[in-house]
PDB file of N, CA and C in Angstrom:
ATOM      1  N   UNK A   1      -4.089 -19.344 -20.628  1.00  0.00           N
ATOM      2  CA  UNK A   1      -3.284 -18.377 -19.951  1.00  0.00           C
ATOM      3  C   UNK A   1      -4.206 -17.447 -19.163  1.00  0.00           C
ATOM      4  N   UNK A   2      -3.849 -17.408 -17.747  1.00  0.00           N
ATOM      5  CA  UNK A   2      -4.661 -16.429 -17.465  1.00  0.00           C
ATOM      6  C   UNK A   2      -4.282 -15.021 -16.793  1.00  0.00           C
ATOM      7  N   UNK A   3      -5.305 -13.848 -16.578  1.00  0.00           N
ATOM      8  CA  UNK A   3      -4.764 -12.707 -16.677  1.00  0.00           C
ATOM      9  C   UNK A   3      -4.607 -12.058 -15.107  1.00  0.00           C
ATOM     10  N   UNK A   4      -3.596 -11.764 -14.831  1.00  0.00           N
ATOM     11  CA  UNK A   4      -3.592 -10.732 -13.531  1.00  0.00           C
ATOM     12  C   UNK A   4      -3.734  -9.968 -13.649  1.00  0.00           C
ATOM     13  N   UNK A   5      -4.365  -9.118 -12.300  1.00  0.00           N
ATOM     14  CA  UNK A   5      -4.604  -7.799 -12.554  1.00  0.00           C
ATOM     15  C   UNK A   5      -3.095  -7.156 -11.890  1.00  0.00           C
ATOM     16  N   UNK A   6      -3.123  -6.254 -12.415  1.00  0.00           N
ATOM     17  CA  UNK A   6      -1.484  -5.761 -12.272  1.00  0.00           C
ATOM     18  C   UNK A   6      -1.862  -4.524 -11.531  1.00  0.00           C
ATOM     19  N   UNK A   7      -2.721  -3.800 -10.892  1.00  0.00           N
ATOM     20  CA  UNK A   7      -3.152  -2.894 -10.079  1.00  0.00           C
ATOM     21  C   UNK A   7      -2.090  -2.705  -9.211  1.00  0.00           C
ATOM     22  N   UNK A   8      -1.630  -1.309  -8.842  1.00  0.00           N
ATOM     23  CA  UNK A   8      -0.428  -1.021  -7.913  1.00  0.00           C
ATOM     24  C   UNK A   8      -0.628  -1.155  -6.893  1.00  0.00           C
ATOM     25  N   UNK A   9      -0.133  -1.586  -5.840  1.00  0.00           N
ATOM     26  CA  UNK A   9      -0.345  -1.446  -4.235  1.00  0.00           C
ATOM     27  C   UNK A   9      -0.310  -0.302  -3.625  1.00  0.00           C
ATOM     28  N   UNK A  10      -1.286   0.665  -3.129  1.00  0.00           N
ATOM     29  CA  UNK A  10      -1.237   1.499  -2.739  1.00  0.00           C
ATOM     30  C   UNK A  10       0.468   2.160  -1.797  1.00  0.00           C
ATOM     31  N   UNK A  11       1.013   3.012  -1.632  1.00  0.00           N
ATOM     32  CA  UNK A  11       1.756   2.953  -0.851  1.00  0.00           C
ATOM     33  C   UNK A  11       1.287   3.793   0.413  1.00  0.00           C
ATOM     34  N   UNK A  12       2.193   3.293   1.558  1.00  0.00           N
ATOM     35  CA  UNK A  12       1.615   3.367   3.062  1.00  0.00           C
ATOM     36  C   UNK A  12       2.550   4.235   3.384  1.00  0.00           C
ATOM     37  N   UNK A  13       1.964   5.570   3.979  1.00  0.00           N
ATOM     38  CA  UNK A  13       2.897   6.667   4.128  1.00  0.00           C
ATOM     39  C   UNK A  13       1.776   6.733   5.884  1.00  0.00           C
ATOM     40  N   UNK A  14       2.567   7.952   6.812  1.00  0.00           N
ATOM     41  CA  UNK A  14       1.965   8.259   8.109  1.00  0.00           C
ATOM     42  C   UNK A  14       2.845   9.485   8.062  1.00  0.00           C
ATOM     43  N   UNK A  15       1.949  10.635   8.120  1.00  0.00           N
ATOM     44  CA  UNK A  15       2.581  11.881   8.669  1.00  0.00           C
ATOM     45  C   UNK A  15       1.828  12.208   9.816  1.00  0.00           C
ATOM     46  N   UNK A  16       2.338  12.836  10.849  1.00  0.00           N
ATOM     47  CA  UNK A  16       1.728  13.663  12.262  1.00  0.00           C
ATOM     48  C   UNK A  16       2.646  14.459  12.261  1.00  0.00           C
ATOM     49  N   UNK A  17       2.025  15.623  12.079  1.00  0.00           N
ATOM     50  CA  UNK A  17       2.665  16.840  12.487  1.00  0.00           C
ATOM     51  C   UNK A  17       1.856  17.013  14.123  1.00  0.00           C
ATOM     52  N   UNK A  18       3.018  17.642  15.203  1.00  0.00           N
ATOM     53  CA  UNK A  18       2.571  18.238  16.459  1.00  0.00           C
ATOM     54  C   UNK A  18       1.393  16.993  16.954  1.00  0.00           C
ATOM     55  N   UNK A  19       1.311  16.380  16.793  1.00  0.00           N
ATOM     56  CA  UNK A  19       0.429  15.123  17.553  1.00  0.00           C
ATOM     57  C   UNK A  19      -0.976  15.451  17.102  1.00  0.00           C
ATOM     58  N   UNK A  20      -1.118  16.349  16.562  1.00  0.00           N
ATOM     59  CA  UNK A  20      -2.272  16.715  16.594  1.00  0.00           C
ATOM     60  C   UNK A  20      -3.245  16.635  15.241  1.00  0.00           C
ATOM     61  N   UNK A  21      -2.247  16.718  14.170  1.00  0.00           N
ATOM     62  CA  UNK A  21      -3.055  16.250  12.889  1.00  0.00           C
ATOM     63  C   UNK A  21      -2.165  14.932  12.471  1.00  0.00           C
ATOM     64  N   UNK A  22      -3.262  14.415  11.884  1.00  0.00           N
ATOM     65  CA  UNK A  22      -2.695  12.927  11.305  1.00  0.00           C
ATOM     66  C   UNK A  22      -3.103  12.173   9.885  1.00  0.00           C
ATOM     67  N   UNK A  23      -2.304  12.214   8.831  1.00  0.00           N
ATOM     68  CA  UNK A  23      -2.539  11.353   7.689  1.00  0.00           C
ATOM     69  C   UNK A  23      -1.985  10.461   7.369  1.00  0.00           C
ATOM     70  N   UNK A  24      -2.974   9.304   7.243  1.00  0.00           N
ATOM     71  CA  UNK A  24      -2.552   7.479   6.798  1.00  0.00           C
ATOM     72  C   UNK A  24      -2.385   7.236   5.307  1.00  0.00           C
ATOM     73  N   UNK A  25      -1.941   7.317   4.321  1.00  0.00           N
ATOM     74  CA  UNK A  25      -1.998   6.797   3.269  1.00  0.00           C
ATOM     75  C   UNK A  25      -1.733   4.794   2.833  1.00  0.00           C
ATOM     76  N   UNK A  26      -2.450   4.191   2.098  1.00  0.00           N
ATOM     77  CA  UNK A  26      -2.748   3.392   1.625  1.00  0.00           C
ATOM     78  C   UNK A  26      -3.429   2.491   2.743  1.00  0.00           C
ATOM     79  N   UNK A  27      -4.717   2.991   3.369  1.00  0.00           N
ATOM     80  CA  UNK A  27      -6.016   2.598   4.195  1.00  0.00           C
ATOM     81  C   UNK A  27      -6.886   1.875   3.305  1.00  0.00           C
ATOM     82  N   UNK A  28      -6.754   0.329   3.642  1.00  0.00           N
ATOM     83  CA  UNK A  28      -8.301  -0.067   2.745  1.00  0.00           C
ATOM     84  C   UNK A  28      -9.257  -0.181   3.669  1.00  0.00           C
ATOM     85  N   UNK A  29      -9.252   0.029   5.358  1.00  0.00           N
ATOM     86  CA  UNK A  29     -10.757  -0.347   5.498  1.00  0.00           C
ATOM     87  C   UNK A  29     -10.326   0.298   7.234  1.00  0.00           C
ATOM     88  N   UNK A  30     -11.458   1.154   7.204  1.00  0.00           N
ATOM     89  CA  UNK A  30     -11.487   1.610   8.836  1.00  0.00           C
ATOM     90  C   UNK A  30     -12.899   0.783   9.440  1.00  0.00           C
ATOM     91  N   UNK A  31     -11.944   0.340  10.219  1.00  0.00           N
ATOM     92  CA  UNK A  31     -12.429  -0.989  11.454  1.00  0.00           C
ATOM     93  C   UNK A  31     -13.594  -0.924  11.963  1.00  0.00           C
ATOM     94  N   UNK A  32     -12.509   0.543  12.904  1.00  0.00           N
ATOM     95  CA  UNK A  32     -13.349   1.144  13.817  1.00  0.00           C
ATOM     96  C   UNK A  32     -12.989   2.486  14.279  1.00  0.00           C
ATOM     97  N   UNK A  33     -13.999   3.332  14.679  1.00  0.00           N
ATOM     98  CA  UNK A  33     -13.099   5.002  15.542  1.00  0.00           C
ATOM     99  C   UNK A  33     -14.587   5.229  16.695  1.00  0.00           C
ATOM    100  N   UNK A  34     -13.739   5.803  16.898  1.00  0.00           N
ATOM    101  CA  UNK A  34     -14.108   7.101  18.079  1.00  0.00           C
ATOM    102  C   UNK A  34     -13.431   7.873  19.069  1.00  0.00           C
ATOM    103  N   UNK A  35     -13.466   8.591  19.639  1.00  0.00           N
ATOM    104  CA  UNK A  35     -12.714   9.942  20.266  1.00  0.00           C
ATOM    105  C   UNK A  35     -11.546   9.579  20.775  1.00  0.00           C
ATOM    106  N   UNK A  36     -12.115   8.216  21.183  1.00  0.00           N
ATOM    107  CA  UNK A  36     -10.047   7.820  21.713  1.00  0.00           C
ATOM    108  C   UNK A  36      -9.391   6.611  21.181  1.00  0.00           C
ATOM    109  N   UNK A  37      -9.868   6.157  20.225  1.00  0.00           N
ATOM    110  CA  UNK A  37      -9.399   5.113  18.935  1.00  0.00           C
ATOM    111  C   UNK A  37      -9.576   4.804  17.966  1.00  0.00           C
ATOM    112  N   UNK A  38      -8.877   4.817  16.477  1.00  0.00           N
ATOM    113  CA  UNK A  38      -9.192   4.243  15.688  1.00  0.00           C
ATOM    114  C   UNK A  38      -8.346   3.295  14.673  1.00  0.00           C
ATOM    115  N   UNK A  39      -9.285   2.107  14.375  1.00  0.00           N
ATOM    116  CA  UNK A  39      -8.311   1.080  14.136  1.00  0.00           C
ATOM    117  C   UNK A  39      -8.659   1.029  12.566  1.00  0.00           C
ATOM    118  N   UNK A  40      -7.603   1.041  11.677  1.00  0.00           N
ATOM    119  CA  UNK A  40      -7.198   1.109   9.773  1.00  0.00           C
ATOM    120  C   UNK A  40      -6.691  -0.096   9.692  1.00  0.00           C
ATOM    121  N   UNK A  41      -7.094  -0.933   8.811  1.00  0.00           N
ATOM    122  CA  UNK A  41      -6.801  -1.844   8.046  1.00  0.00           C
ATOM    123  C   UNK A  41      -5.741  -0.999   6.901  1.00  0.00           C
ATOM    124  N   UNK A  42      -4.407  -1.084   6.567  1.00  0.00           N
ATOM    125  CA  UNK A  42      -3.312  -0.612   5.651  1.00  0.00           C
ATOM    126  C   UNK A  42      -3.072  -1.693   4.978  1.00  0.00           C
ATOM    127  N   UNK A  43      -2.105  -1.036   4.053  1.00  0.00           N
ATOM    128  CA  UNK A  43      -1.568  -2.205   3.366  1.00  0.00           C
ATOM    129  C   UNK A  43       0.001  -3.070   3.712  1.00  0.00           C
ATOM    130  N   UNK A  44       0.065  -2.387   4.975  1.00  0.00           N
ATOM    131  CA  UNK A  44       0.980  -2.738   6.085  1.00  0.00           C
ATOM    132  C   UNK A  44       0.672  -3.506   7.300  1.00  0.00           C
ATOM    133  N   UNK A  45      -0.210  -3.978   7.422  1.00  0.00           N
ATOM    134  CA  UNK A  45      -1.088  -4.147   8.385  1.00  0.00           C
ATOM    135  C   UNK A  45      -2.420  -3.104   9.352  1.00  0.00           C
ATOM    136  N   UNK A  46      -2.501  -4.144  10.524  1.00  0.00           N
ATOM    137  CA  UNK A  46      -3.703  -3.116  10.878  1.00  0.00           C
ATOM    138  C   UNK A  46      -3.181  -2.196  11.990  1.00  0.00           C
ATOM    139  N   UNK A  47      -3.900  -0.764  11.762  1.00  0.00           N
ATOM    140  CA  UNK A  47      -2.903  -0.056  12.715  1.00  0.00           C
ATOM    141  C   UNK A  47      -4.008   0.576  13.834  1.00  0.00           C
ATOM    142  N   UNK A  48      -3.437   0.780  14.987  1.00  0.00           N
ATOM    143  CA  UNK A  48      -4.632   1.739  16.337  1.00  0.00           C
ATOM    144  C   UNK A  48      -3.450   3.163  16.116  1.00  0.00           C
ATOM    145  N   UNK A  49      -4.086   3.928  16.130  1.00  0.00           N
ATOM    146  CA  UNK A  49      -4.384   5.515  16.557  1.00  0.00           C
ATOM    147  C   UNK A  49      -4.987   5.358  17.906  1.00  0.00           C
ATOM    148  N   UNK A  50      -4.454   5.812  19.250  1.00  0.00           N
ATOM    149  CA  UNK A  50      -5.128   5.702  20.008  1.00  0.00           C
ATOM    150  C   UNK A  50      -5.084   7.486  21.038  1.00  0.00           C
ATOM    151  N   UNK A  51      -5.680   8.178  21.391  1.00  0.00           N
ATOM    152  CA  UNK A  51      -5.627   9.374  21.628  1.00  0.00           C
ATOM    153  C   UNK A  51      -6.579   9.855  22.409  1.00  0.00           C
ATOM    154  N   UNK A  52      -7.347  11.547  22.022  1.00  0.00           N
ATOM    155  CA  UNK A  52      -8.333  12.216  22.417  1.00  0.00           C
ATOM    156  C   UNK A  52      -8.273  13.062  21.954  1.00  0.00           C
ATOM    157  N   UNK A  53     -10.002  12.708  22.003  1.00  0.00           N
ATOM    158  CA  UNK A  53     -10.982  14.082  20.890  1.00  0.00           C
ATOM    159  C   UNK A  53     -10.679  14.055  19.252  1.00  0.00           C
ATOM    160  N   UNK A  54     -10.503  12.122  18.830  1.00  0.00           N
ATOM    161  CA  UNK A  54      -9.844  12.240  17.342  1.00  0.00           C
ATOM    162  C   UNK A  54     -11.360  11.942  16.938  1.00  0.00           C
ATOM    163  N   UNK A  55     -11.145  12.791  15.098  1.00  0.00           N
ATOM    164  CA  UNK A  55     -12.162  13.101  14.390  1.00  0.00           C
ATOM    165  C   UNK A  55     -11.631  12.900  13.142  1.00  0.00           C
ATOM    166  N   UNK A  56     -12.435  12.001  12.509  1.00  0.00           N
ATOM    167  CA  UNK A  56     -12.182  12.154  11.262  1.00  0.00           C
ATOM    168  C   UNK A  56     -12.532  12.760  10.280  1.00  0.00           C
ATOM    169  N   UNK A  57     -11.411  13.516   9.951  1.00  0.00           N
ATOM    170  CA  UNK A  57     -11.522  14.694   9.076  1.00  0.00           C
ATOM    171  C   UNK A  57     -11.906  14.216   7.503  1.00  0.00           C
ATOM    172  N   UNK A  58     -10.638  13.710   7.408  1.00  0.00           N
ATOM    173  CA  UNK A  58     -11.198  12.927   5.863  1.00  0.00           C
ATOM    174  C   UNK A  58     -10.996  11.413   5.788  1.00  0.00           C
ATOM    175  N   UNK A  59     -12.013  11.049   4.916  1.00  0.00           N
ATOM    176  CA  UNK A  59     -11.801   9.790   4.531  1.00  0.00           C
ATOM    177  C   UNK A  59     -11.715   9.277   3.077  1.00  0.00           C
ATOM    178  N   UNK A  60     -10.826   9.186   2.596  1.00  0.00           N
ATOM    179  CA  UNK A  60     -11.016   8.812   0.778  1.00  0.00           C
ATOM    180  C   UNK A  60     -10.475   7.211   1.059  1.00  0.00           C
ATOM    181  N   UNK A  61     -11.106   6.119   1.092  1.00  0.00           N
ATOM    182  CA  UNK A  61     -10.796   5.207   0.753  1.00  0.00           C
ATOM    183  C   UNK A  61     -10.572   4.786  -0.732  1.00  0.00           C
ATOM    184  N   UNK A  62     -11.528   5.290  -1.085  1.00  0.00           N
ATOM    185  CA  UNK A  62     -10.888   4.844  -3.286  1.00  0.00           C
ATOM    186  C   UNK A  62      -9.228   5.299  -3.157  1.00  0.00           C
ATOM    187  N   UNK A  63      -9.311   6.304  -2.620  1.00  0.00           N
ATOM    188  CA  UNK A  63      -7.558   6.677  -2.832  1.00  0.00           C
ATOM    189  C   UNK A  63      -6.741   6.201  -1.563  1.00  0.00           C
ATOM    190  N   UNK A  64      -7.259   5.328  -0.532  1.00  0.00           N
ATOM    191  CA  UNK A  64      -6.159   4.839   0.392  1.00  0.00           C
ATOM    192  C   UNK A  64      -6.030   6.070   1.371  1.00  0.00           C
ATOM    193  N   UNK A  65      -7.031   7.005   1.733  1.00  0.00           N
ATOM    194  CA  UNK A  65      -6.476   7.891   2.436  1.00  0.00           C
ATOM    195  C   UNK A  65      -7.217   8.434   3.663  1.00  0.00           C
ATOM    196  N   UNK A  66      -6.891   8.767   4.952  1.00  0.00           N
ATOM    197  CA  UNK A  66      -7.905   9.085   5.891  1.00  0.00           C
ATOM    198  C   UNK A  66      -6.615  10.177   6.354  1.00  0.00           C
ATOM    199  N   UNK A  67      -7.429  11.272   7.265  1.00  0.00           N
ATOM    200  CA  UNK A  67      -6.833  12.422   8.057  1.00  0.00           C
ATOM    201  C   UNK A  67      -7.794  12.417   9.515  1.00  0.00           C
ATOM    202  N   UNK A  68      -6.725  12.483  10.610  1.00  0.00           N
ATOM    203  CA  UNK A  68      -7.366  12.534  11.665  1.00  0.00           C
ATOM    204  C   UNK A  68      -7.025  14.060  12.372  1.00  0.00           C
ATOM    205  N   UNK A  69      -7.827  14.818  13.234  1.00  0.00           N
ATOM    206  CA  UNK A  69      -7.677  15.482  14.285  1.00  0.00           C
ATOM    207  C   UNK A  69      -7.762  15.291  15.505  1.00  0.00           C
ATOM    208  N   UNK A  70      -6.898  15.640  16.188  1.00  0.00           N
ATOM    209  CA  UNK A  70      -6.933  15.246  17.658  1.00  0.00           C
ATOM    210  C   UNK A  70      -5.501  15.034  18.717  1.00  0.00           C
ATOM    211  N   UNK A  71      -5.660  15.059  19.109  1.00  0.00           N
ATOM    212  CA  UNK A  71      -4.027  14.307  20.291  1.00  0.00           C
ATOM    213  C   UNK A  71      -4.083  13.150  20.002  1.00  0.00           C
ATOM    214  N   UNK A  72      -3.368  12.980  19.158  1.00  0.00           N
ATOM    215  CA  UNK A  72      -2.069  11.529  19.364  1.00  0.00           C
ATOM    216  C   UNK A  72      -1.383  10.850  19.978  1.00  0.00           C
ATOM    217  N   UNK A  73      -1.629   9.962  21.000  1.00  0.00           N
ATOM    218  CA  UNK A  73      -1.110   8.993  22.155  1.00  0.00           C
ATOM    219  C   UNK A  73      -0.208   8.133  21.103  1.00  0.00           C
ATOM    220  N   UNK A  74      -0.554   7.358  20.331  1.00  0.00           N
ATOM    221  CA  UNK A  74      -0.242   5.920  20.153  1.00  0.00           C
ATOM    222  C   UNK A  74      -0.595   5.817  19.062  1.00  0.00           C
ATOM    223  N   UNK A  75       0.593   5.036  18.022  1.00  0.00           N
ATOM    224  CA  UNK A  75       0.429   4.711  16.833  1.00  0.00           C
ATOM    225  C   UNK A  75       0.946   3.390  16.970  1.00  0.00           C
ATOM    226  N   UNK A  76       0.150   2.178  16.601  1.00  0.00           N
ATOM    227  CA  UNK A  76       0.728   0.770  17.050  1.00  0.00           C
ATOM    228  C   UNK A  76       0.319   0.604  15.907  1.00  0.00           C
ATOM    229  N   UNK A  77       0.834  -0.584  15.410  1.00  0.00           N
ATOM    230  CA  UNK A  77       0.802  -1.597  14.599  1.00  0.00           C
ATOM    231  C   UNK A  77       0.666  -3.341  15.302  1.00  0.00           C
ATOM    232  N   UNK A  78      -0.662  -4.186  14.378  1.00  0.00           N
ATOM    233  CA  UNK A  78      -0.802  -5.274  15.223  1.00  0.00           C
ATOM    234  C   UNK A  78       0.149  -6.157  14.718  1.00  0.00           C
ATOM    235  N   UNK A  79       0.401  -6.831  16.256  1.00  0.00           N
ATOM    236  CA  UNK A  79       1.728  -7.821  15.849  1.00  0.00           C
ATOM    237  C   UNK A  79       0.990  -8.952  15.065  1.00  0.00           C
ATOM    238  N   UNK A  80       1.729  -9.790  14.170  1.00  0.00           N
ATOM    239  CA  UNK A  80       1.514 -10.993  12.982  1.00  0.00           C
ATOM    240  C   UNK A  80       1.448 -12.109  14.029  1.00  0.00           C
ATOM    241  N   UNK A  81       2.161 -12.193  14.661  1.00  0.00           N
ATOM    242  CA  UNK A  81       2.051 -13.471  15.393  1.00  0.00           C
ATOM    243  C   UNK A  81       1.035 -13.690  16.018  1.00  0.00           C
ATOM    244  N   UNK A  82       0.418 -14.528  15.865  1.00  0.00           N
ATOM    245  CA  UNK A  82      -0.732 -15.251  16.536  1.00  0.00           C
ATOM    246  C   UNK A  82      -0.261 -15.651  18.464  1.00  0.00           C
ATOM    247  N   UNK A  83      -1.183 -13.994  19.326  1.00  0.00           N
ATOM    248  CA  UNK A  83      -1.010 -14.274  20.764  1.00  0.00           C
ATOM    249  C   UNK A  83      -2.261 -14.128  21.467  1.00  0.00           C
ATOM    250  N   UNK A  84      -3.631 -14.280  20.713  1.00  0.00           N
ATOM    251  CA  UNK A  84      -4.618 -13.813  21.034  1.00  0.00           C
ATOM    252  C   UNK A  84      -5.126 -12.604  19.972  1.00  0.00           C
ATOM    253  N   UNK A  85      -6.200 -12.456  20.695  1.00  0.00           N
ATOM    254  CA  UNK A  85      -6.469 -10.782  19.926  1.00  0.00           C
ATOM    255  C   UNK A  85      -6.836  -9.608  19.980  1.00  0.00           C
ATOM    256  N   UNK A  86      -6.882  -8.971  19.043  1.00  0.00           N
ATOM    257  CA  UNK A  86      -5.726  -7.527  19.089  1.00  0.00           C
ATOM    258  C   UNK A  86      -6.231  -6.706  20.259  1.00  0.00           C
ATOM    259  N   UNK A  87      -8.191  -6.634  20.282  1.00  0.00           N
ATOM    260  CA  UNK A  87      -8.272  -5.944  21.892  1.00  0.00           C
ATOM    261  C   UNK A  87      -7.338  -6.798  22.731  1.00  0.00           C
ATOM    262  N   UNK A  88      -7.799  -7.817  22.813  1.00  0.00           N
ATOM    263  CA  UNK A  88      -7.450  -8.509  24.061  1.00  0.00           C
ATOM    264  C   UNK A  88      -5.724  -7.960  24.279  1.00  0.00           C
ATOM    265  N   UNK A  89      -4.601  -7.970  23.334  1.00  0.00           N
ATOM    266  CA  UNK A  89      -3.700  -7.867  23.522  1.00  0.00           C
ATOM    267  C   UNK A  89      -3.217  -6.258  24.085  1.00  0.00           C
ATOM    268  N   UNK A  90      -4.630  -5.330  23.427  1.00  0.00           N
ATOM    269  CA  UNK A  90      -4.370  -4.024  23.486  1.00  0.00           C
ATOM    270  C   UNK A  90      -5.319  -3.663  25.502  1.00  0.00           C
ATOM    271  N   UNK A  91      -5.932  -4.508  25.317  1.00  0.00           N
ATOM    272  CA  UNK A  91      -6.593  -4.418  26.526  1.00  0.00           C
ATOM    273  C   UNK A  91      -6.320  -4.889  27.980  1.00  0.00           C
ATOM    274  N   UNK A  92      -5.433  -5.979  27.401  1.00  0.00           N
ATOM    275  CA  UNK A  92      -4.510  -6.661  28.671  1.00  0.00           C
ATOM    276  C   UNK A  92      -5.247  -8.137  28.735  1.00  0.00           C
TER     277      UNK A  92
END
């Protein structure tokens, strides 16, 4: 018999207040950032923040959690379907 680990799935929450502050809950892995993007691996998929002047304020990955500052353009989520990739799709 063998044993699973029964570990909870983080849950995936997104608050932005005023565009300007931003918290991701259940983040396992930041991609990538800088001032006008950053791309989170969730437990929802992978998501772009795309903006200006974003900073990351916090990052707790043990707890699933990052906070951004900055203007908030764009909160996407990458599509599942296989159409290429994700720059390419985000890039044209």
């Amino acid at each position: 018999m063998t044993q699973s680990s029964s570990l909870p799935t983080p849950s995936h929450r997104i608050t932005l207040d005023r565009r300007e502050s931003l918290r991701v809950d259940g983040v396992t892995e930041v991609v990538s950032f800088d001032d006008t993007a950053i791309v989170l691996k969730t437990t929802q998929g992978t998501l772009l923040v795309a903006g200006q002047d974003l900073k990351l304020r916090t990052l707790t990955l043990e707890g699933g959690q990052v906070a951004v500052d900055g203007t908030v353009n764009l909160l996407q989520y990458e599509d599942l379907r296989p159409r290429g990739g994700f720059f390419r799709r985000l890039l044209g």
